[in-house]
PDB file of N, CA and C in Angstrom:
ATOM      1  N   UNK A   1      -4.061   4.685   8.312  1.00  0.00           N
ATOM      2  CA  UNK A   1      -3.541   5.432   7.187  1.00  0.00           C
ATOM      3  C   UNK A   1      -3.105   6.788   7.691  1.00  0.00           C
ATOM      4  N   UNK A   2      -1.781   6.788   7.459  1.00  0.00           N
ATOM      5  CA  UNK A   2      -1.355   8.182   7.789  1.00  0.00           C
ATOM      6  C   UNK A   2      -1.060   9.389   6.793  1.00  0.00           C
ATOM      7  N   UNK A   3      -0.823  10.592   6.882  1.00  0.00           N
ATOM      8  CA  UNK A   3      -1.214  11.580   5.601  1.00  0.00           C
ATOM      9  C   UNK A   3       0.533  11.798   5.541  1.00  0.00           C
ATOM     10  N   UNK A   4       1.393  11.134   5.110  1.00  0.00           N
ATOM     11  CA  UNK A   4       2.502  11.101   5.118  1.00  0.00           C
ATOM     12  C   UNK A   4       3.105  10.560   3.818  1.00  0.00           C
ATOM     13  N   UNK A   5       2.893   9.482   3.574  1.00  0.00           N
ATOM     14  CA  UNK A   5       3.031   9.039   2.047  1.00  0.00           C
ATOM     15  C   UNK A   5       2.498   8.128   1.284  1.00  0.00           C
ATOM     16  N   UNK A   6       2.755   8.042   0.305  1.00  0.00           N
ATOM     17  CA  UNK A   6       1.976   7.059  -0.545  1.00  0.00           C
ATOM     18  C   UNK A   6       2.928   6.388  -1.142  1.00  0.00           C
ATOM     19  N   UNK A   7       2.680   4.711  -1.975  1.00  0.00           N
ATOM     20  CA  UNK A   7       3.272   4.094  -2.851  1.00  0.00           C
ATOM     21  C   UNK A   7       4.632   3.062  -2.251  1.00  0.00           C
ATOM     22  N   UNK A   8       4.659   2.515  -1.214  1.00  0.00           N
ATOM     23  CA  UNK A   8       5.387   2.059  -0.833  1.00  0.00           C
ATOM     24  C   UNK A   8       5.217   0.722  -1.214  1.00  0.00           C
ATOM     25  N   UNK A   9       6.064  -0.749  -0.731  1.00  0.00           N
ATOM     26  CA  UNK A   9       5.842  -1.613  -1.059  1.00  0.00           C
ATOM     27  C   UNK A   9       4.614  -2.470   0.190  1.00  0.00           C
ATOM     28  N   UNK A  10       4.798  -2.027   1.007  1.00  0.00           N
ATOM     29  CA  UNK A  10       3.201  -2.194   1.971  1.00  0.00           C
ATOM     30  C   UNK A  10       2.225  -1.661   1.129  1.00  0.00           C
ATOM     31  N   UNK A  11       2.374  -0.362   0.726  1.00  0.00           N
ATOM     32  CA  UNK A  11       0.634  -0.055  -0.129  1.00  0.00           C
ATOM     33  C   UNK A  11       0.338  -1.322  -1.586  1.00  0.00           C
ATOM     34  N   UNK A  12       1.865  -1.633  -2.301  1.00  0.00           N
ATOM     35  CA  UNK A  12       1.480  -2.424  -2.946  1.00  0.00           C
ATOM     36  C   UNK A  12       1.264  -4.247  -2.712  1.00  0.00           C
ATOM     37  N   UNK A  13       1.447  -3.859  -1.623  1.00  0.00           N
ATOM     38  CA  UNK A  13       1.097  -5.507  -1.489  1.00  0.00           C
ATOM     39  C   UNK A  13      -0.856  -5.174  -0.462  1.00  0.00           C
ATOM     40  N   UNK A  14      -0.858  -4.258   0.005  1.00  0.00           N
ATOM     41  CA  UNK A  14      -1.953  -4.241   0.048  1.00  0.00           C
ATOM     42  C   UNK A  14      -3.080  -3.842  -0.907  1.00  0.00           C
ATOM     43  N   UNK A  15      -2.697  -3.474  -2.101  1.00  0.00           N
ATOM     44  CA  UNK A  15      -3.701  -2.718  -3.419  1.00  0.00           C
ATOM     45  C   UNK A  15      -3.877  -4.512  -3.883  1.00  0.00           C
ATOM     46  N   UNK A  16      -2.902  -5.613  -4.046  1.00  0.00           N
ATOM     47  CA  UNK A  16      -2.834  -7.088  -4.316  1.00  0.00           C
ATOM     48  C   UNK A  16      -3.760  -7.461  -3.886  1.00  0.00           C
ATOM     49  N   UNK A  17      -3.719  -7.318  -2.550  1.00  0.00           N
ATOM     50  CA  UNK A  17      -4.546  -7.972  -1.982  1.00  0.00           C
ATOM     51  C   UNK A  17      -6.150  -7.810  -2.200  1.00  0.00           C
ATOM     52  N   UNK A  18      -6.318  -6.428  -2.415  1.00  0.00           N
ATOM     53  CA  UNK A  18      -8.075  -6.060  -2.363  1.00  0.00           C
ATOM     54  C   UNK A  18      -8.298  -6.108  -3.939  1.00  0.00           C
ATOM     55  N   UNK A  19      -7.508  -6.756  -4.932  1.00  0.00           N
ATOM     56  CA  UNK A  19      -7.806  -6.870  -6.093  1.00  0.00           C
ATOM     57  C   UNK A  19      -8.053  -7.992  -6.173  1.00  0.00           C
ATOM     58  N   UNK A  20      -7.366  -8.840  -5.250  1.00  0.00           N
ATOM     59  CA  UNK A  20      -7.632 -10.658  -5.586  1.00  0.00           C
ATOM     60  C   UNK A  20      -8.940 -10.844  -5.151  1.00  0.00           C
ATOM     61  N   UNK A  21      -9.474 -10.130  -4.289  1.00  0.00           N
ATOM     62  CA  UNK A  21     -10.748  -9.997  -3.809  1.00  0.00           C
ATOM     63  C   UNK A  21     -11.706 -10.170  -4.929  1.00  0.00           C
ATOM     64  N   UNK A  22     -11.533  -8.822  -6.129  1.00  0.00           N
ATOM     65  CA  UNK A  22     -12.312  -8.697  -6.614  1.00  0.00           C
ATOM     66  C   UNK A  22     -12.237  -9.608  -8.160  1.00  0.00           C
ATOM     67  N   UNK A  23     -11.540 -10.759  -8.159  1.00  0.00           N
ATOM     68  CA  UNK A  23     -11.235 -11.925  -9.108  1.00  0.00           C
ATOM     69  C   UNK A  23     -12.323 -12.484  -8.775  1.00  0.00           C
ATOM     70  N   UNK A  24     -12.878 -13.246  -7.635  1.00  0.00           N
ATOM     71  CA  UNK A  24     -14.170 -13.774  -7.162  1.00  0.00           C
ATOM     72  C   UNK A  24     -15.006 -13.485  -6.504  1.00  0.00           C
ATOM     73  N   UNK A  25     -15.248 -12.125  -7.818  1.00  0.00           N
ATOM     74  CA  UNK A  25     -16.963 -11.245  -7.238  1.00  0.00           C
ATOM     75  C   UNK A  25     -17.234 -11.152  -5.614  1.00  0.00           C
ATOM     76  N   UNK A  26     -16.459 -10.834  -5.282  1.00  0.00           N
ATOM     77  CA  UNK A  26     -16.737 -10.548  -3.594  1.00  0.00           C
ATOM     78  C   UNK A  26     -17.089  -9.314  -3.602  1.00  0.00           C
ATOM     79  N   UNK A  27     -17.805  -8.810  -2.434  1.00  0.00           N
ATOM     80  CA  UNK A  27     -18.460  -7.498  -2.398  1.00  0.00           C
ATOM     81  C   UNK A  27     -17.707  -7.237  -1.340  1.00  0.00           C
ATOM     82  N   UNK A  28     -16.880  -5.679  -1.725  1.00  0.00           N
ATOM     83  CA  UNK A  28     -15.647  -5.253  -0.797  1.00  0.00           C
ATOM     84  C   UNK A  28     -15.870  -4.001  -0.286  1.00  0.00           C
ATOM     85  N   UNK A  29     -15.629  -3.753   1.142  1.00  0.00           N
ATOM     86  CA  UNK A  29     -15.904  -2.460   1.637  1.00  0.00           C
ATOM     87  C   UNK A  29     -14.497  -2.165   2.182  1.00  0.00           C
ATOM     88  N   UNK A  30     -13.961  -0.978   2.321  1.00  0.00           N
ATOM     89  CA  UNK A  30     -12.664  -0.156   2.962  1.00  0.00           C
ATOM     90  C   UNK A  30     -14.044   0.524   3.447  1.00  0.00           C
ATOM     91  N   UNK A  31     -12.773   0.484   4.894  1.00  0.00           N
ATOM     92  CA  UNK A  31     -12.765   1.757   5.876  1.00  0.00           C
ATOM     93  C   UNK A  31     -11.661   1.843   5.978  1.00  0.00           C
ATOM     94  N   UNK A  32     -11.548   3.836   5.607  1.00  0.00           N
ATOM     95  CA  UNK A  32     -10.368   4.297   5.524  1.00  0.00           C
ATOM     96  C   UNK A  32     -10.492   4.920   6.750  1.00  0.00           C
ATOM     97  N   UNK A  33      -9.492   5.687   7.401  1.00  0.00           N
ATOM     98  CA  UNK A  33      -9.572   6.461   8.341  1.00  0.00           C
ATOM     99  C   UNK A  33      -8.344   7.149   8.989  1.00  0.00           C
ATOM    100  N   UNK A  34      -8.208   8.382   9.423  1.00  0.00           N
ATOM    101  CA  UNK A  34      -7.186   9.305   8.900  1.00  0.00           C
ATOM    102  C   UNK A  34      -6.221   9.161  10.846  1.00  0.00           C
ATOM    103  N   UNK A  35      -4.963   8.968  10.937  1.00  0.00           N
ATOM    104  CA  UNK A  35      -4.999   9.300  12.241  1.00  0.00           C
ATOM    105  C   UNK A  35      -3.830  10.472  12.103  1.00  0.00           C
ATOM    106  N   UNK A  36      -3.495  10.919  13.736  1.00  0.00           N
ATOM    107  CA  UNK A  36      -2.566  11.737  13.753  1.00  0.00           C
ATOM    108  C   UNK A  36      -1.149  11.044  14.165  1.00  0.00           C
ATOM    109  N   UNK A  37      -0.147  11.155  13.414  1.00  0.00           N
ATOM    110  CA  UNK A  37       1.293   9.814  14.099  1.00  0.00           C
ATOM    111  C   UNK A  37       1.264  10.645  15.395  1.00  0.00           C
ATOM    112  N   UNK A  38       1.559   9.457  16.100  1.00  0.00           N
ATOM    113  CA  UNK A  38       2.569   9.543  17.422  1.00  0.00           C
ATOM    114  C   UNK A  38       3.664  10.417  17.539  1.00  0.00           C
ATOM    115  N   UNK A  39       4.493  10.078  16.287  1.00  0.00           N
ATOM    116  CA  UNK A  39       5.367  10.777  16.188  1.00  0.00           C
ATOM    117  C   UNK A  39       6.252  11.262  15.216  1.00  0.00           C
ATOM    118  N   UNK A  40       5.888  12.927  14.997  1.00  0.00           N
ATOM    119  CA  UNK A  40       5.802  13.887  14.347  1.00  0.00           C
ATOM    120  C   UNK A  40       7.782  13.357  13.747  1.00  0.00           C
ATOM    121  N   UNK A  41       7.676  13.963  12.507  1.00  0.00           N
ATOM    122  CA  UNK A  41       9.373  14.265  12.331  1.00  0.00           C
ATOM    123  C   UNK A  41       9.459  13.242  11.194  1.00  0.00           C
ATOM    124  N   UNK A  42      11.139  13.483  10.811  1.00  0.00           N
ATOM    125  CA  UNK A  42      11.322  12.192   9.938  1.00  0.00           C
ATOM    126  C   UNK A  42      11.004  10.566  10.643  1.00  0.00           C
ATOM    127  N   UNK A  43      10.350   9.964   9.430  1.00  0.00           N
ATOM    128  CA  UNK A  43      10.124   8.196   9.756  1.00  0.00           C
ATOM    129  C   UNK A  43      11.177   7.523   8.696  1.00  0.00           C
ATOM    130  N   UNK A  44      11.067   6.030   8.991  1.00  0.00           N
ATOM    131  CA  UNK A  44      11.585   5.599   8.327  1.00  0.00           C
ATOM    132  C   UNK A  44      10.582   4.541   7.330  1.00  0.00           C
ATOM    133  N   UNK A  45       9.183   4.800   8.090  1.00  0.00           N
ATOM    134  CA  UNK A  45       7.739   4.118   6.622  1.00  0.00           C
ATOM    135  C   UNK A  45       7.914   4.640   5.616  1.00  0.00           C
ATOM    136  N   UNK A  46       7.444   4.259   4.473  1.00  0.00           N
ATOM    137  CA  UNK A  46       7.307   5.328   3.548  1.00  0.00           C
ATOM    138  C   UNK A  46       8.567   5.163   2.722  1.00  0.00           C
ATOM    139  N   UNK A  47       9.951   4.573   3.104  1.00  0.00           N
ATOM    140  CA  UNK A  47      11.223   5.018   1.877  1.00  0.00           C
ATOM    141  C   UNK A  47      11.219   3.589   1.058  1.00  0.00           C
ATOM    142  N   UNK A  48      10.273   2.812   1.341  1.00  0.00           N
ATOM    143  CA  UNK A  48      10.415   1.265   0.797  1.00  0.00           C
ATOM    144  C   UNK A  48      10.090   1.508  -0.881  1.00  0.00           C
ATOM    145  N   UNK A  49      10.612   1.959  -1.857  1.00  0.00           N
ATOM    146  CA  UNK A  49      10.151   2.270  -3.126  1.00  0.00           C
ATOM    147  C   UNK A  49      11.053   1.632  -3.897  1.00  0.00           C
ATOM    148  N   UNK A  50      11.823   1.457  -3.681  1.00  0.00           N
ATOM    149  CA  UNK A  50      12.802   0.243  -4.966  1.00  0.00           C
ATOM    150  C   UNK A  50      11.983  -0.740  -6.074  1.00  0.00           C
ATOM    151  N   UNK A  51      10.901  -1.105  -4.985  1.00  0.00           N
ATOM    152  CA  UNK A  51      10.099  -1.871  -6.336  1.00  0.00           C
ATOM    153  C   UNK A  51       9.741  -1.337  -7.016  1.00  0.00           C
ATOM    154  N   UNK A  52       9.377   0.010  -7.159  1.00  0.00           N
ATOM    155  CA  UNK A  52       9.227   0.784  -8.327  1.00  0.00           C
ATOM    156  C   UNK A  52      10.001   0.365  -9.899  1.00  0.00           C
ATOM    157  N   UNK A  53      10.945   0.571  -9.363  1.00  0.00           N
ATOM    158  CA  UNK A  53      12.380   0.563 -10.770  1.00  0.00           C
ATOM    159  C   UNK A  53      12.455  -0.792 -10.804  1.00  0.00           C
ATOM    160  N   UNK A  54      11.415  -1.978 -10.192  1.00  0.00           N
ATOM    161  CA  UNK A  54      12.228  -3.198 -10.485  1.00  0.00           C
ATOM    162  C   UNK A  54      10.749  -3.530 -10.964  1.00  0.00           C
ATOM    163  N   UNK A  55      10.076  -3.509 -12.145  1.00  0.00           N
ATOM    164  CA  UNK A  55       8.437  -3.459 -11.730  1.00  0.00           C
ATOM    165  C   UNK A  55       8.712  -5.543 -12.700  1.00  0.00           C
ATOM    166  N   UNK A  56       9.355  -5.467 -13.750  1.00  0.00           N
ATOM    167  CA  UNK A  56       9.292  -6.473 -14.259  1.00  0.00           C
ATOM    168  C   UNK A  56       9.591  -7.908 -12.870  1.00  0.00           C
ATOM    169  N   UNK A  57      10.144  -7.502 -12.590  1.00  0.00           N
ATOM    170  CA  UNK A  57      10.119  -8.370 -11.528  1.00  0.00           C
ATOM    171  C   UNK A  57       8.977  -8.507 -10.214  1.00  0.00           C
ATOM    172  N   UNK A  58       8.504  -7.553  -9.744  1.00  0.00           N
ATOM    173  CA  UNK A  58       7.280  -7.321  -9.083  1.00  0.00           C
ATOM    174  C   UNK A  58       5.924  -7.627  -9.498  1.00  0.00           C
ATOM    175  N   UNK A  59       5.769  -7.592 -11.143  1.00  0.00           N
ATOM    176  CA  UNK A  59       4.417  -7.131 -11.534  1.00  0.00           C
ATOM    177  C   UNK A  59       3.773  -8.290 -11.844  1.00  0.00           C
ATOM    178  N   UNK A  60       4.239  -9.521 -11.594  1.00  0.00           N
ATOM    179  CA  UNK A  60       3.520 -10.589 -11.551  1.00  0.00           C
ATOM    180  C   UNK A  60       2.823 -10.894  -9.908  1.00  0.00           C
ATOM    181  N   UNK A  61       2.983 -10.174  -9.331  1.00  0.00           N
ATOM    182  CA  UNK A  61       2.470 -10.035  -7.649  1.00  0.00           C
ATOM    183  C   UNK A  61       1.263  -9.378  -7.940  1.00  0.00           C
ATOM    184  N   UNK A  62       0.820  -8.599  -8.522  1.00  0.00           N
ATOM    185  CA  UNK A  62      -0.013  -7.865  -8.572  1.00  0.00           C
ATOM    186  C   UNK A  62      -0.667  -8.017  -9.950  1.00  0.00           C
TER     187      UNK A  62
END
């Protein structure tokens, strides 16, 4: 996890995932943990947000 952005379509397919978890009472632990990027500057992670504005179509994934 990098301190760069949030809400992309990787974070939402990973928030999916640790929710299906908790459909059949599983006992769930995160480890989060902070690093420093490699490399500093503009990226190109992070701009994947279109599913936002398309949620009717997405929100059966989640």
């Amino acid at each position: 996890m990098q301190d760069l952005y949030v809400g992309d379509i990787g974070d939402y397919g990973k928030y999916g995932l640790l929710r299906e978890f908790n459909i059949y009472n599983l006992t769930l632990a995160v480890n989060w943990y902070k690093v420093v990027p490699k490399k500093l500057g503009i990226q190109d992670d992070g701009k994947y947000t279109n599913y936002l504005l398309k949620s009717d179509l997405y929100r059966h994934y989640d």
